[in-house]
N, C-alpha and C. Protein backbone atom coordinates (compact mmCIF):
# COMPACT_ATOMS: atom_id res chain seq x y z
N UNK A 1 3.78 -112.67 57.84
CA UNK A 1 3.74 -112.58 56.40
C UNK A 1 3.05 -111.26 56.04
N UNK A 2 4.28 -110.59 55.45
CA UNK A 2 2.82 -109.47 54.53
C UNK A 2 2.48 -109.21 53.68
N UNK A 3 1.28 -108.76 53.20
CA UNK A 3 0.37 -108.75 51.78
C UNK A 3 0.86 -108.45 51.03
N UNK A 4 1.01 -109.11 49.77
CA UNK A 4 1.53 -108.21 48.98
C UNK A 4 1.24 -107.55 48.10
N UNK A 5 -0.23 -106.94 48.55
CA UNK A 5 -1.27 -106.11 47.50
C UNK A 5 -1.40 -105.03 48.04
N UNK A 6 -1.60 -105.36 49.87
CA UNK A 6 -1.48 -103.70 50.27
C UNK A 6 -0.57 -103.69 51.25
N UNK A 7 0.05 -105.04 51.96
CA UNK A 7 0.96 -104.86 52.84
C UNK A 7 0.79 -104.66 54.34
N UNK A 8 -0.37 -105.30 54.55
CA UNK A 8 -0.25 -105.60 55.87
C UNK A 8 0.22 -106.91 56.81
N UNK A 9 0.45 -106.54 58.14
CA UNK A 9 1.26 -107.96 58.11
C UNK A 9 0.26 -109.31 58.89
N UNK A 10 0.32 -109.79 58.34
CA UNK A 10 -0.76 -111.15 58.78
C UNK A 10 0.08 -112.34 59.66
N UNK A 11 -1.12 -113.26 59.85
CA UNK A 11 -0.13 -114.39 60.24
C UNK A 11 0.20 -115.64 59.32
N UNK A 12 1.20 -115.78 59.79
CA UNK A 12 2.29 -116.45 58.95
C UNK A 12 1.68 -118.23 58.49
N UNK A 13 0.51 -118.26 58.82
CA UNK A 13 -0.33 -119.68 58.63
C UNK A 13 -1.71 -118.73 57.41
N UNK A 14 -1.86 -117.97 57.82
CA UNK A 14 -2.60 -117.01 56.95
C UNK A 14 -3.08 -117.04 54.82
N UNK A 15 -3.93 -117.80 54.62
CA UNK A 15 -4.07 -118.02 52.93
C UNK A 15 -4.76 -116.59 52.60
N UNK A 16 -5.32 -116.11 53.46
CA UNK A 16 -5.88 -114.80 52.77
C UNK A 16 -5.17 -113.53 53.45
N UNK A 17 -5.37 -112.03 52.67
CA UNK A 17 -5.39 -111.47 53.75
C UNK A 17 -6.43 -110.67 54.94
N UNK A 18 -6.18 -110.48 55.77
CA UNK A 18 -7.06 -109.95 56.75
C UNK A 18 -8.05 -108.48 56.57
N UNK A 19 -6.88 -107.90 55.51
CA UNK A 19 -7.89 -106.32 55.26
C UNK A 19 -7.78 -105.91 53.75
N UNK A 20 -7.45 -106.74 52.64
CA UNK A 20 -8.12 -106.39 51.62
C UNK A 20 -8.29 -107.93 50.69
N UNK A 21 -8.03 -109.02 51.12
CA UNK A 21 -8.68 -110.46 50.78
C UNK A 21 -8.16 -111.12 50.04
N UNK A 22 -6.50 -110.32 49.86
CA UNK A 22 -5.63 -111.55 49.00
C UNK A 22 -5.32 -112.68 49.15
N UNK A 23 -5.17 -113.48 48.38
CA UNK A 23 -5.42 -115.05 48.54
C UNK A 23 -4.01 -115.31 48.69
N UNK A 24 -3.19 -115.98 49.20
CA UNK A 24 -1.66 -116.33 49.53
C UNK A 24 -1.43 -117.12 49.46
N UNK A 25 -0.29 -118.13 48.13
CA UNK A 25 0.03 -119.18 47.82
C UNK A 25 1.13 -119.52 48.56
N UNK A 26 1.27 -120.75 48.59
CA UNK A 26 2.57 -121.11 48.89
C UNK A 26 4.13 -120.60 48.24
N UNK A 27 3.73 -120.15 46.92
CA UNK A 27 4.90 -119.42 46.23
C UNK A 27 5.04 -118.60 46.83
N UNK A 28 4.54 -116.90 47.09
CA UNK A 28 4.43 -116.33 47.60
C UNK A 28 5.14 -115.95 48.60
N UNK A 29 4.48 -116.76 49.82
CA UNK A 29 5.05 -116.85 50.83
C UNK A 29 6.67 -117.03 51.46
N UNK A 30 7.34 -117.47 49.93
CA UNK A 30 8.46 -118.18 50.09
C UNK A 30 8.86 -116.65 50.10
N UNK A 31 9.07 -116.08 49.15
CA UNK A 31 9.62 -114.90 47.93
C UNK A 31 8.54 -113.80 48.73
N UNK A 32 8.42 -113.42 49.89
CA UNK A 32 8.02 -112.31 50.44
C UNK A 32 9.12 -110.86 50.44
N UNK A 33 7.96 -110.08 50.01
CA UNK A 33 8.59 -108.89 50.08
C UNK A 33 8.12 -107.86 50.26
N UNK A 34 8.80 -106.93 51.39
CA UNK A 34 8.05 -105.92 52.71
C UNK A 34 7.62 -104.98 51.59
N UNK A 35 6.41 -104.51 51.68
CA UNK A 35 5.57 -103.34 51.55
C UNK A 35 6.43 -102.04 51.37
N UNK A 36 6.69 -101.42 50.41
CA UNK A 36 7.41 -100.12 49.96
C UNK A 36 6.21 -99.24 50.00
N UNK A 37 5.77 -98.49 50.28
CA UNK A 37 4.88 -97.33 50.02
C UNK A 37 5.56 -96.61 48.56
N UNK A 38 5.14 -95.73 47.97
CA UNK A 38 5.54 -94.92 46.95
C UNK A 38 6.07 -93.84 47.37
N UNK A 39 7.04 -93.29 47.15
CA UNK A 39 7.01 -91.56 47.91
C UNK A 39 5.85 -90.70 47.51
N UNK A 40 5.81 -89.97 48.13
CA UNK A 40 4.38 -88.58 47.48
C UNK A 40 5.41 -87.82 46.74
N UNK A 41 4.61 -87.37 45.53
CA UNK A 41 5.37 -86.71 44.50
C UNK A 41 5.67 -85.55 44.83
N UNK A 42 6.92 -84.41 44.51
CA UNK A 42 7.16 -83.71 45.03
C UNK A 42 6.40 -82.65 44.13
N UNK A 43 5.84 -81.62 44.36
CA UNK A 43 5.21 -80.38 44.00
C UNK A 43 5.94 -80.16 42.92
N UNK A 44 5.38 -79.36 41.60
CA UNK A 44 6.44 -78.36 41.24
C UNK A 44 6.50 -77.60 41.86
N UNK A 45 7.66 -76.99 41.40
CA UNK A 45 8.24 -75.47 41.97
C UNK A 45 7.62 -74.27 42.25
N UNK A 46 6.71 -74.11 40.83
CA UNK A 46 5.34 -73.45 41.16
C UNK A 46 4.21 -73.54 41.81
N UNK A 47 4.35 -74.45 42.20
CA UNK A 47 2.81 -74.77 43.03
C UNK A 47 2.80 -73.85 44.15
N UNK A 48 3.72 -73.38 44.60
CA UNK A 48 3.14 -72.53 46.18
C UNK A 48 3.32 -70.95 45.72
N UNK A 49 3.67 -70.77 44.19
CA UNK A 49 3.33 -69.14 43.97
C UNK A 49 2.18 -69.19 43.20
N UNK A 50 1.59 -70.37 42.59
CA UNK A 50 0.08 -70.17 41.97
C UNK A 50 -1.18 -70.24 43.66
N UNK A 51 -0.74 -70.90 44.60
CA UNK A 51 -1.27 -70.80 45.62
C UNK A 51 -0.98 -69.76 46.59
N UNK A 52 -0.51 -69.09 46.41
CA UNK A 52 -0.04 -67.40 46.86
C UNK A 52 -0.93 -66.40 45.99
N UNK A 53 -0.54 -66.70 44.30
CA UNK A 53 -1.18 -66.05 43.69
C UNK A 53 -2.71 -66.52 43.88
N UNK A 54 -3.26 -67.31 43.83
CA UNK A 54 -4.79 -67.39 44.57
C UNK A 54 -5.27 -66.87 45.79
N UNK A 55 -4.28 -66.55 46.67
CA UNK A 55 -4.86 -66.20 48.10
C UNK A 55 -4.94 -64.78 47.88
N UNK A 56 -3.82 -64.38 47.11
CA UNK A 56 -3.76 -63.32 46.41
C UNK A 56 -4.81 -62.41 46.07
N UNK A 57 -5.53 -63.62 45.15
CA UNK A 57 -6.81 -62.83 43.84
C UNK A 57 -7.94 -63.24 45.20
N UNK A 58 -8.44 -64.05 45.28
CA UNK A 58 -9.13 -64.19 46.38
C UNK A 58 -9.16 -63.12 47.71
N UNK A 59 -8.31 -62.03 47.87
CA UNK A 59 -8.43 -61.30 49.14
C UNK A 59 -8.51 -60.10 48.30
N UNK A 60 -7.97 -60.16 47.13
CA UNK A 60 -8.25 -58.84 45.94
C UNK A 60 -10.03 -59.06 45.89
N UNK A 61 -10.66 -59.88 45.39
CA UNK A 61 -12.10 -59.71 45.33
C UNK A 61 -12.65 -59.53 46.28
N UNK A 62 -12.41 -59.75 47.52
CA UNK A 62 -13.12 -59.45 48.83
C UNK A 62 -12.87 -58.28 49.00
N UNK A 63 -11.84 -57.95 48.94
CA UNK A 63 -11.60 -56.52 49.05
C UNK A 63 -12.65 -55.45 48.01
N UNK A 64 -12.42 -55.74 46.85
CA UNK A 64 -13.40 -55.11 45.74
C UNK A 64 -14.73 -55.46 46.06
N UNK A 65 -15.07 -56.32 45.92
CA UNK A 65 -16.68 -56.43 47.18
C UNK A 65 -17.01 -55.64 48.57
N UNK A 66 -15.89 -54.98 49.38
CA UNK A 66 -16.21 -54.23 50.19
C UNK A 66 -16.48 -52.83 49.87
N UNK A 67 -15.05 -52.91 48.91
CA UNK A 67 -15.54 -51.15 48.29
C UNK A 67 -16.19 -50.76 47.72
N UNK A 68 -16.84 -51.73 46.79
CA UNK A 68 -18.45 -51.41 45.99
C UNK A 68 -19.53 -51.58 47.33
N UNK A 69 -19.35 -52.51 48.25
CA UNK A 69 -20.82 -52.28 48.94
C UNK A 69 -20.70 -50.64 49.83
N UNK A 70 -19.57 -50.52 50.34
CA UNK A 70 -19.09 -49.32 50.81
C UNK A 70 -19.58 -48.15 50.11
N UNK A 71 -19.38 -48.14 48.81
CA UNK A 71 -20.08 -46.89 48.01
C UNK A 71 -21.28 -46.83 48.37
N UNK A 72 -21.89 -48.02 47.34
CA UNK A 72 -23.18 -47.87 47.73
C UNK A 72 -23.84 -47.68 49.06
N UNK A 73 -23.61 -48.31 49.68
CA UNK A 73 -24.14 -47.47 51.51
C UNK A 73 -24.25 -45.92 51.57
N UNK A 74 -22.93 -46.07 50.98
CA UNK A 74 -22.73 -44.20 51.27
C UNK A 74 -23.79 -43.50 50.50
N UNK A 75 -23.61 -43.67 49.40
CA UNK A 75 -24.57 -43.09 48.64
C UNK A 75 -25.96 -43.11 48.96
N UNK A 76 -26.68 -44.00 49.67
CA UNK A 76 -27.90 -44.68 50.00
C UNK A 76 -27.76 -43.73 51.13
N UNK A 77 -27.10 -43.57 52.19
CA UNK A 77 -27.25 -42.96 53.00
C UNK A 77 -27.21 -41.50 53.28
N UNK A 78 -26.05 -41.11 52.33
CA UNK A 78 -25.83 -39.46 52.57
C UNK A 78 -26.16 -39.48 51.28
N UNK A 79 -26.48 -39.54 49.80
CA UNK A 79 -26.93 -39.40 48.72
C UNK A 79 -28.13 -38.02 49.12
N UNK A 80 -29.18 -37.73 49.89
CA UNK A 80 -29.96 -37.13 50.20
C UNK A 80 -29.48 -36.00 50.51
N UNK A 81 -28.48 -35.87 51.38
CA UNK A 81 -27.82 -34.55 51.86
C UNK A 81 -26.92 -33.59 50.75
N UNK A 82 -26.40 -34.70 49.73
CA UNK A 82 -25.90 -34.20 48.64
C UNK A 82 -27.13 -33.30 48.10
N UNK A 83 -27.76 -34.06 48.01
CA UNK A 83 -29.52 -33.73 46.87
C UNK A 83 -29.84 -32.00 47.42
N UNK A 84 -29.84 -31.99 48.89
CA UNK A 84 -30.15 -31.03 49.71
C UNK A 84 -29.26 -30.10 49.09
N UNK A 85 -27.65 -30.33 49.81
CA UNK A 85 -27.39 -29.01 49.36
C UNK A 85 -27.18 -28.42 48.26
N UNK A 86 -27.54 -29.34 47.13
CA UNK A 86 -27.22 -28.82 45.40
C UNK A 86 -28.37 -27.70 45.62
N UNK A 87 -29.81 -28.48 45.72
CA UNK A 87 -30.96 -28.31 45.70
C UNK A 87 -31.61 -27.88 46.66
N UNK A 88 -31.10 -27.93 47.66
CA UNK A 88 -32.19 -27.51 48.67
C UNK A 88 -32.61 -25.74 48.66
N UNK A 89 -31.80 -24.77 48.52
CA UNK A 89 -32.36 -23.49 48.13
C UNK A 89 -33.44 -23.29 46.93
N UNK A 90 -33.63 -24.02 45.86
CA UNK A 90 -34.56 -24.19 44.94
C UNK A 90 -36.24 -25.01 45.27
N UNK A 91 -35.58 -25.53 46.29
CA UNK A 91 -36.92 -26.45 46.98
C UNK A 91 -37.13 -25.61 48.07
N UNK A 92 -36.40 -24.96 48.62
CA UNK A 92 -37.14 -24.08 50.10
C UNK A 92 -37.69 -22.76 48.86
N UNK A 93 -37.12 -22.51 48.04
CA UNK A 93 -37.67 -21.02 47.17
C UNK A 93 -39.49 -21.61 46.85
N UNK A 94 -39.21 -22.61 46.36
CA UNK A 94 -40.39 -23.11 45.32
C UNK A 94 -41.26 -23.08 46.81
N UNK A 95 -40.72 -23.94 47.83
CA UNK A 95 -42.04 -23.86 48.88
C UNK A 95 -42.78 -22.71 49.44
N UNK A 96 -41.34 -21.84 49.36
CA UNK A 96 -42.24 -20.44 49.85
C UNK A 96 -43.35 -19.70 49.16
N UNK A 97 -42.42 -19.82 47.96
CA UNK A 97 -43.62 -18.98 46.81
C UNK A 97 -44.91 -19.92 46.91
N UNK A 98 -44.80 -21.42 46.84
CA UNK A 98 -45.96 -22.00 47.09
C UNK A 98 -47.12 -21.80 47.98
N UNK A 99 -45.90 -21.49 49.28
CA UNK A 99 -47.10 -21.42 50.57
C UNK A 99 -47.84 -19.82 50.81
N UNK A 100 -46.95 -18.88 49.97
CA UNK A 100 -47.56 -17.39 50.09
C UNK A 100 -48.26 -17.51 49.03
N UNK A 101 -48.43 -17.81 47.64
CA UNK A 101 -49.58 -18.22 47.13
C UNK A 101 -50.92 -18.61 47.36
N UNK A 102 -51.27 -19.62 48.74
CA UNK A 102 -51.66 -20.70 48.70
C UNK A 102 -52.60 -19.64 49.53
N UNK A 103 -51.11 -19.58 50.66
CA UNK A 103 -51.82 -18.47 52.01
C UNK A 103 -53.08 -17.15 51.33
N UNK A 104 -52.06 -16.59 50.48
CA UNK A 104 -53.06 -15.77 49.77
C UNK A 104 -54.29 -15.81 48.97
N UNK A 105 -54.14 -16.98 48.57
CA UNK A 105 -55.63 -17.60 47.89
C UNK A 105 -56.70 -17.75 49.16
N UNK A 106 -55.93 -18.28 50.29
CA UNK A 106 -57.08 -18.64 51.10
C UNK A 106 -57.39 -17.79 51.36
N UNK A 107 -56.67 -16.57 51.80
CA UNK A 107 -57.08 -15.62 52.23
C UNK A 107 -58.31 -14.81 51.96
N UNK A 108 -57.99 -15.05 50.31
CA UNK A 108 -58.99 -13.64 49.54
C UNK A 108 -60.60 -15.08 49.45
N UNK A 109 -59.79 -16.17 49.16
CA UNK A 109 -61.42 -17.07 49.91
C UNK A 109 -62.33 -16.66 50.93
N UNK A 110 -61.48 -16.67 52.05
CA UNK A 110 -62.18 -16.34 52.81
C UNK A 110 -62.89 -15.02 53.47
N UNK A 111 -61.94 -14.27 52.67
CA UNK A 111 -62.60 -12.71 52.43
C UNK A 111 -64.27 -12.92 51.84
N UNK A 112 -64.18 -13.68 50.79
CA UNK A 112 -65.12 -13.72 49.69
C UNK A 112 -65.80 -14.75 50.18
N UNK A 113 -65.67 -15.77 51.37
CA UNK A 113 -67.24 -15.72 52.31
C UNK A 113 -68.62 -15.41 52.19
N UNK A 114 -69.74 -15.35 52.15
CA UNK A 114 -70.55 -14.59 52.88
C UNK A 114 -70.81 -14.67 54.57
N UNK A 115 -70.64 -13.51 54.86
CA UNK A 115 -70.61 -14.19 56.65
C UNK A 115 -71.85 -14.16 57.09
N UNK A 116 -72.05 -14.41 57.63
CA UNK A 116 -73.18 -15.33 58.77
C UNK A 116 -73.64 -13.87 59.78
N UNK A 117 -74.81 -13.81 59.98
CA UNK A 117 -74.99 -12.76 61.02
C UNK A 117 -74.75 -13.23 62.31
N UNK A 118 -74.71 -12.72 63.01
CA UNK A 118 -73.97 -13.31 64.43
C UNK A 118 -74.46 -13.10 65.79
């Protein structure tokens, strides 16, 4: 005999069923009738180009997430060398004049000493 709530097949002396607890009359039993499943509904038509188009946008943002972290690296990394060569003749000028300045101050400092007899 089988259920006729979910359709499993029991035994044929059986008032309940075995795996979801339908109660089984004698009517029933007479007027049995086998378990049909439903078909699974068929997709629309669209369903596998909106799921294309998602795998789609989904490998588009990963992608755009690489090329922004990509910049930025770059920049983080060689950003400095850029800096250098815009700038770096203005920063080696400024140091020199700095350090012949500096040199020369000490210098005439230490000219202007009093020295020590010896």
């Amino acid at each position: 005999m089988n259920c006729p709530n979910c359709g499993l097949a029991n035994r044929d002396n059986a008032k309940f069923c075995s795996n979801c607890g339908t109660q089984f009359d004698a009517a029933s039993s007479q007027w049995q009738t086998p378990y049909r499943p439903q078909p699974p509904q068929a997709s629309p038509a669209g369903g596998q180009n909106s799921t294309l188009r998602n795998i789609a946008l989904g490998c588009g943002i990963v992608l755009l997430i690489f090329i922004l972290f990509g910049l930025s690296c770059t920049r983080a990394c060689f950003g400095r060398r850029r800096y250098y060569r815009r700038y770096g003749n203005v920063v080696q000028h400024i140091a020199m004049n700095t350090s012949s300045a500096e040199s020369s101050r000490q210098s005439s400092a230490v000219m202007a000493l009093p020295q020590r007899p010896g």
